[in-house]
Protein backbone atom coordinates (compact mmCIF):
# COMPACT_ATOMS: atom_id res chain seq x y z
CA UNK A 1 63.41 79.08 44.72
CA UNK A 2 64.73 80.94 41.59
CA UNK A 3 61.68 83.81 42.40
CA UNK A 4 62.83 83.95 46.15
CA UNK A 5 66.66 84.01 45.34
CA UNK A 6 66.15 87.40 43.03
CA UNK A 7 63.55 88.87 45.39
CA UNK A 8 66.27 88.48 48.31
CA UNK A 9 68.87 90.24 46.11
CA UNK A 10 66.74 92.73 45.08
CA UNK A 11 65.78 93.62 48.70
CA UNK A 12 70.35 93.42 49.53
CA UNK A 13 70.72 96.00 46.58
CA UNK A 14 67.77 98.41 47.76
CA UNK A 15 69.40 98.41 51.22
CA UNK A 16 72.72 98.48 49.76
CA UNK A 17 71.61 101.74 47.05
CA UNK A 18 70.06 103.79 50.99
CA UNK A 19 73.52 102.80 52.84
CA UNK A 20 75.58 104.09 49.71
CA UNK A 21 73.46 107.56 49.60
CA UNK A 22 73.19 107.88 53.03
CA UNK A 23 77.20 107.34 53.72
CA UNK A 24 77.68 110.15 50.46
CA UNK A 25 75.28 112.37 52.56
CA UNK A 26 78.26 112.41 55.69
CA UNK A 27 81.00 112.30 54.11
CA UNK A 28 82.27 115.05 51.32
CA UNK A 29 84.33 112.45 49.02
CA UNK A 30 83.63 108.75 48.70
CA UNK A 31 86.05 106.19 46.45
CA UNK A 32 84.59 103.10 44.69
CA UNK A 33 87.22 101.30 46.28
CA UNK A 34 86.23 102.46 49.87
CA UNK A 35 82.43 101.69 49.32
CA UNK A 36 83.13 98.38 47.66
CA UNK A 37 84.90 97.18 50.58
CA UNK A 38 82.57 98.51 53.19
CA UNK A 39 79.51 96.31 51.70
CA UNK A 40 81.78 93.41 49.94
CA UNK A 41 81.49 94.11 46.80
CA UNK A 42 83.03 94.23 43.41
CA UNK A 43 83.47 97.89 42.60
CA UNK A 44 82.06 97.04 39.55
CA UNK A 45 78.98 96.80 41.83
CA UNK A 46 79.58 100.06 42.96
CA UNK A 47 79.79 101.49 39.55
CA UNK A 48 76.14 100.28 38.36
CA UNK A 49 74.56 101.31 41.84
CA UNK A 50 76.33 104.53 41.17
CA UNK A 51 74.25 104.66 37.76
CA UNK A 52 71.31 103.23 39.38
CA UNK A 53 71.47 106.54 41.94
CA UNK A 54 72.00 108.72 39.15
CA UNK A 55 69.12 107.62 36.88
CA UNK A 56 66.86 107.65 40.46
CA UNK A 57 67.65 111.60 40.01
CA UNK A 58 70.66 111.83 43.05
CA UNK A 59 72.41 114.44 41.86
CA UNK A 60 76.17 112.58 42.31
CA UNK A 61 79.31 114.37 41.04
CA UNK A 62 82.35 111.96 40.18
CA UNK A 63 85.68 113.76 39.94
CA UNK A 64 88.16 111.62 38.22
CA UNK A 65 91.12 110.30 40.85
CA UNK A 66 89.32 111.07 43.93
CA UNK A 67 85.45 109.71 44.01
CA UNK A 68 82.11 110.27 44.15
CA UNK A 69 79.94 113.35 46.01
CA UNK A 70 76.17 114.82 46.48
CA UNK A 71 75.46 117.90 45.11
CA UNK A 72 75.91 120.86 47.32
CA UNK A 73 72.24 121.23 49.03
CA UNK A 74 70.65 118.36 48.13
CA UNK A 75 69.21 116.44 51.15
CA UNK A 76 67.70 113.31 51.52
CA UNK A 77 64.85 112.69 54.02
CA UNK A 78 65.75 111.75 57.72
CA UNK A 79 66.56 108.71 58.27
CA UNK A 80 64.94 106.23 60.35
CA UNK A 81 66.66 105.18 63.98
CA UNK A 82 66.45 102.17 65.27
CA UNK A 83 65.45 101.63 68.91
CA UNK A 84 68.86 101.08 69.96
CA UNK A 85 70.44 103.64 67.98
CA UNK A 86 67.23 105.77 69.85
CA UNK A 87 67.91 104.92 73.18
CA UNK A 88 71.52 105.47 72.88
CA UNK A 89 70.70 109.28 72.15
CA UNK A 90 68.06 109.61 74.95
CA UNK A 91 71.00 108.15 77.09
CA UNK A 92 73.55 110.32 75.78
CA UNK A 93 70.57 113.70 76.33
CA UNK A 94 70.53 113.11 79.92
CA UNK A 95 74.06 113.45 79.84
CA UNK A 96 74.45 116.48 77.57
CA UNK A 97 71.47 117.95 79.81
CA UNK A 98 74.43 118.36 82.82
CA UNK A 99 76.84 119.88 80.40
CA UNK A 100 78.19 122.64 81.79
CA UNK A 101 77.63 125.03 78.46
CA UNK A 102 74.39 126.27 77.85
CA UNK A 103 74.68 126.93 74.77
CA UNK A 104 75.53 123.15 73.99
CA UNK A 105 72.55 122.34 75.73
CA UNK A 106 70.24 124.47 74.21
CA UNK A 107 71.24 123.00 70.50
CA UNK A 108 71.24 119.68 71.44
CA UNK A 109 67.78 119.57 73.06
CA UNK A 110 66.30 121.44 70.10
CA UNK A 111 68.19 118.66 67.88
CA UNK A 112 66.97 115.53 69.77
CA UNK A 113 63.20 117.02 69.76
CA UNK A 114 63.92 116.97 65.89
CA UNK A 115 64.88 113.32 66.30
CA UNK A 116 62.35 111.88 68.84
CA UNK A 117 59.58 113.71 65.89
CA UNK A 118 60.66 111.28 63.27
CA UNK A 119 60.24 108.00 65.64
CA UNK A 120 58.16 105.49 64.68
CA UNK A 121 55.20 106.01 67.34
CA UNK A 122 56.00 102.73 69.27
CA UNK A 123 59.55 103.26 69.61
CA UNK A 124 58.97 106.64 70.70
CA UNK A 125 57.02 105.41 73.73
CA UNK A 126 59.89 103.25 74.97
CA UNK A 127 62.19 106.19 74.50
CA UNK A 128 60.00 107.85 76.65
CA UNK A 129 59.71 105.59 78.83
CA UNK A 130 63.79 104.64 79.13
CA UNK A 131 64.32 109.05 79.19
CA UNK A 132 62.05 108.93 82.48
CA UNK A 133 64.52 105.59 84.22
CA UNK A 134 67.65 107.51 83.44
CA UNK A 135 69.32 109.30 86.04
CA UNK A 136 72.37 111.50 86.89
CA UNK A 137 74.25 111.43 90.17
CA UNK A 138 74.24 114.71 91.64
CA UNK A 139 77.70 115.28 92.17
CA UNK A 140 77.88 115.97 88.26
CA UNK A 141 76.23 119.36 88.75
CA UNK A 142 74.60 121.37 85.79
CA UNK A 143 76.10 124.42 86.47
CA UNK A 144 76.32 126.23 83.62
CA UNK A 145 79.94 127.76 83.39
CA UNK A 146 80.24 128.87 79.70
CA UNK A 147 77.66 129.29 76.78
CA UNK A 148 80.32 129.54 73.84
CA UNK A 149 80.85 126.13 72.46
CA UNK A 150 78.50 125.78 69.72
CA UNK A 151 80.22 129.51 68.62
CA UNK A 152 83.92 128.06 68.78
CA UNK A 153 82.86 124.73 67.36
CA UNK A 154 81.95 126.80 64.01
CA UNK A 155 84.93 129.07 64.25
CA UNK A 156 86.52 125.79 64.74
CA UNK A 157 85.37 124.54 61.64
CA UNK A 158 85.12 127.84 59.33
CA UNK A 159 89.06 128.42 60.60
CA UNK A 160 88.27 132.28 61.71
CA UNK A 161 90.35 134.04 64.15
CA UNK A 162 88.90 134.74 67.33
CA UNK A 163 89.44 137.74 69.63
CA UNK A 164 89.25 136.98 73.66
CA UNK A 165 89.46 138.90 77.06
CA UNK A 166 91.30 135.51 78.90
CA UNK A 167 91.34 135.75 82.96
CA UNK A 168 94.25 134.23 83.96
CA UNK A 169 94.17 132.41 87.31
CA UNK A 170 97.52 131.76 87.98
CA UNK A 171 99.09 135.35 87.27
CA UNK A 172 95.41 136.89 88.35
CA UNK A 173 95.14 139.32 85.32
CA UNK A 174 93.42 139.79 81.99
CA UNK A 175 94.44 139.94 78.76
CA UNK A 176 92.71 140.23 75.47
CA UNK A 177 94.48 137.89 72.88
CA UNK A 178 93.35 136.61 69.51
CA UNK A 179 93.67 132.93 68.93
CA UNK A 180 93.16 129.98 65.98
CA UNK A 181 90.99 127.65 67.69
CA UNK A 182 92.23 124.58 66.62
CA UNK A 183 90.17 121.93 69.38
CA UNK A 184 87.85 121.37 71.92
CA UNK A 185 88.26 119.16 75.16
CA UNK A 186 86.38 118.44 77.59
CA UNK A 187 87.69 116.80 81.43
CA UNK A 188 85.12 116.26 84.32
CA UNK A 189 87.50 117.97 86.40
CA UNK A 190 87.93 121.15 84.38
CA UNK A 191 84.54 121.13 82.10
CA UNK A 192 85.26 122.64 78.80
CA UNK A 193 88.44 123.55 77.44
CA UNK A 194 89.66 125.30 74.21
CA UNK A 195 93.11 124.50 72.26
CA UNK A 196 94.13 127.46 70.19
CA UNK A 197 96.91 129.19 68.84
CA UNK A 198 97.59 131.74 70.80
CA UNK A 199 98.74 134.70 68.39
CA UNK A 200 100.22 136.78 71.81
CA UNK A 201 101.93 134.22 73.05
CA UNK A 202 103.07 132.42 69.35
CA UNK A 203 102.37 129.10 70.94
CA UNK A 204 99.12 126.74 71.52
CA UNK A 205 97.68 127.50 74.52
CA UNK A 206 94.93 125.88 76.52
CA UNK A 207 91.92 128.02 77.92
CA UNK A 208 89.41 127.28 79.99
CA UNK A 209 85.87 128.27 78.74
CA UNK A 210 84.78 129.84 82.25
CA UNK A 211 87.25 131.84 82.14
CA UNK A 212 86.90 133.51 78.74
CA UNK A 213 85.17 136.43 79.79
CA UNK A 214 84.34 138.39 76.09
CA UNK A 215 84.96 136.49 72.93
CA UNK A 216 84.46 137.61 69.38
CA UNK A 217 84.59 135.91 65.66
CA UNK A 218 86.54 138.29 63.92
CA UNK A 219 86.40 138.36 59.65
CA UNK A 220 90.20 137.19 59.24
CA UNK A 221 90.79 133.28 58.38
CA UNK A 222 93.75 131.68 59.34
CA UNK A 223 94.99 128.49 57.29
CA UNK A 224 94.01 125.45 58.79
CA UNK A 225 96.80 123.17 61.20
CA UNK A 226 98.08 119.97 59.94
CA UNK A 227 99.33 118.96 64.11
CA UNK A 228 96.16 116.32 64.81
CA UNK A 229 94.49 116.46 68.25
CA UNK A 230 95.93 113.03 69.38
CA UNK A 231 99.64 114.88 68.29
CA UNK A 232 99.34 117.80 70.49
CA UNK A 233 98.38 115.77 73.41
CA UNK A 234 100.61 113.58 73.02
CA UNK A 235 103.04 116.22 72.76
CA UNK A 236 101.54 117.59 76.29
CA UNK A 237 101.67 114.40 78.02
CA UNK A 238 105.59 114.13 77.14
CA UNK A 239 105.95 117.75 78.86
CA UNK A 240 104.65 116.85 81.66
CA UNK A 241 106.35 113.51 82.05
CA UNK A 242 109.74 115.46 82.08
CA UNK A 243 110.49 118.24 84.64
């Protein structure tokens, strides 16, 4: 019993020592307090798995008052997905696959070909399988109206001003403006949509990616807003609830 008590927590720490590098993989800064309550544990716990990493030859950087991180670069091998966690990405593809930017399209196929290669062989057969059952009404059309997301998402991210020629539908004219993207949405009704600050008109400003006729990443950064996504839309929805 004693034998099958220490092999069982032997096998909870090994799990415990993948979850702990895996979650410093996604995330830039991780607190002993955060991971010891996400696997119930002492943070004392946390501190010898820590070592444990360390020893292994994970290159983890502790910065006093704020937590643990990976080394810039370092990498560890993909992970392996379960069959649910498969199927709900072959589900989410055929969705993606009707996406109305091409661009987002393109990446995401070349990035779930990338997944489906690490499956184990029989779960890749049922992915198969479920890919080939899934279907989209045809009233979403895949008409591709834009092929600039995956571009804003990393101007979006790197904070870099952006320089656009915007068609206007309401006033019928064109305008080139440069703008701090600052978040994407997306509505059935109105596909893609990009909230920036809008450096002509000194205000955020929504724009419709099919209507951005030229855009380019210029070299200027702009500093990054503290206004949250759920904030600004909040902040719409009370505009349009008064007149």
């Amino acid at each position: 019993m004693k034998y099958c008590k220490m092999k069982d927590n032997d096998i909870k720490r090994i799990s415990r020592l993948v979850a702990i590098l895996t979650e410093l993989q996604t995330k830039r800064i991780l607190t002993s307090t955060f991971l010891a309550e996400k696997f119930g544990v002492s943070v004392r716990t946390i501190y010898r798995d820590v070592k444990a990493l360390e020893q292994a030859g994970v290159p983890i950087l502790s910065e006093d008052g704020k937590g643990y991180s990976l080394m810039e670069g370092y990498r560890i091998p993909p992970v392996m997905f379960t069959e649910s966690e498969a199927n709900a990405l072959v589900t989410a593809e055929q969705l993606v696959l009707k996406n109305r930017d091409s661009s987002l399209v393109k990446e995401y196929a070349m990035a779930i070909n990338k997944i489906k290669a690490v499956l184990l062989y029989s779960t890749k057969e049922k992915v198969e399988l479920l890919s080939n059952r899934i279907g989209i009404s045809p009233d979403l059309q895949n008409i591709n109206t834009s092929s600039s997301v995956t571009l804003l998402q990393k101007a979006l991210t790197t904070f870099k001003v952006l320089r656009i020629t915007y068609h206007s539908m309401n006033k019928d004219e064109k305008t080139e403006r440069d703008i701090e993207p600052f978040a994407l949405y997306y509505s059935m009704k109105e596909s893609w949509t990009l909230i920036a600050y809008c450096r002509l008109r000194k205000d955020f400003r929504m724009f419709r990616l099919d209507r951005i006729q030229k855009i380019t990443q210029l070299e200027q950064s702009f500093a990054p807003h503290k206004m949250t996504l759920e904030e600004y839309l909040d902040m719409r929805r009370k505009e349009f609830q008064h007149p």
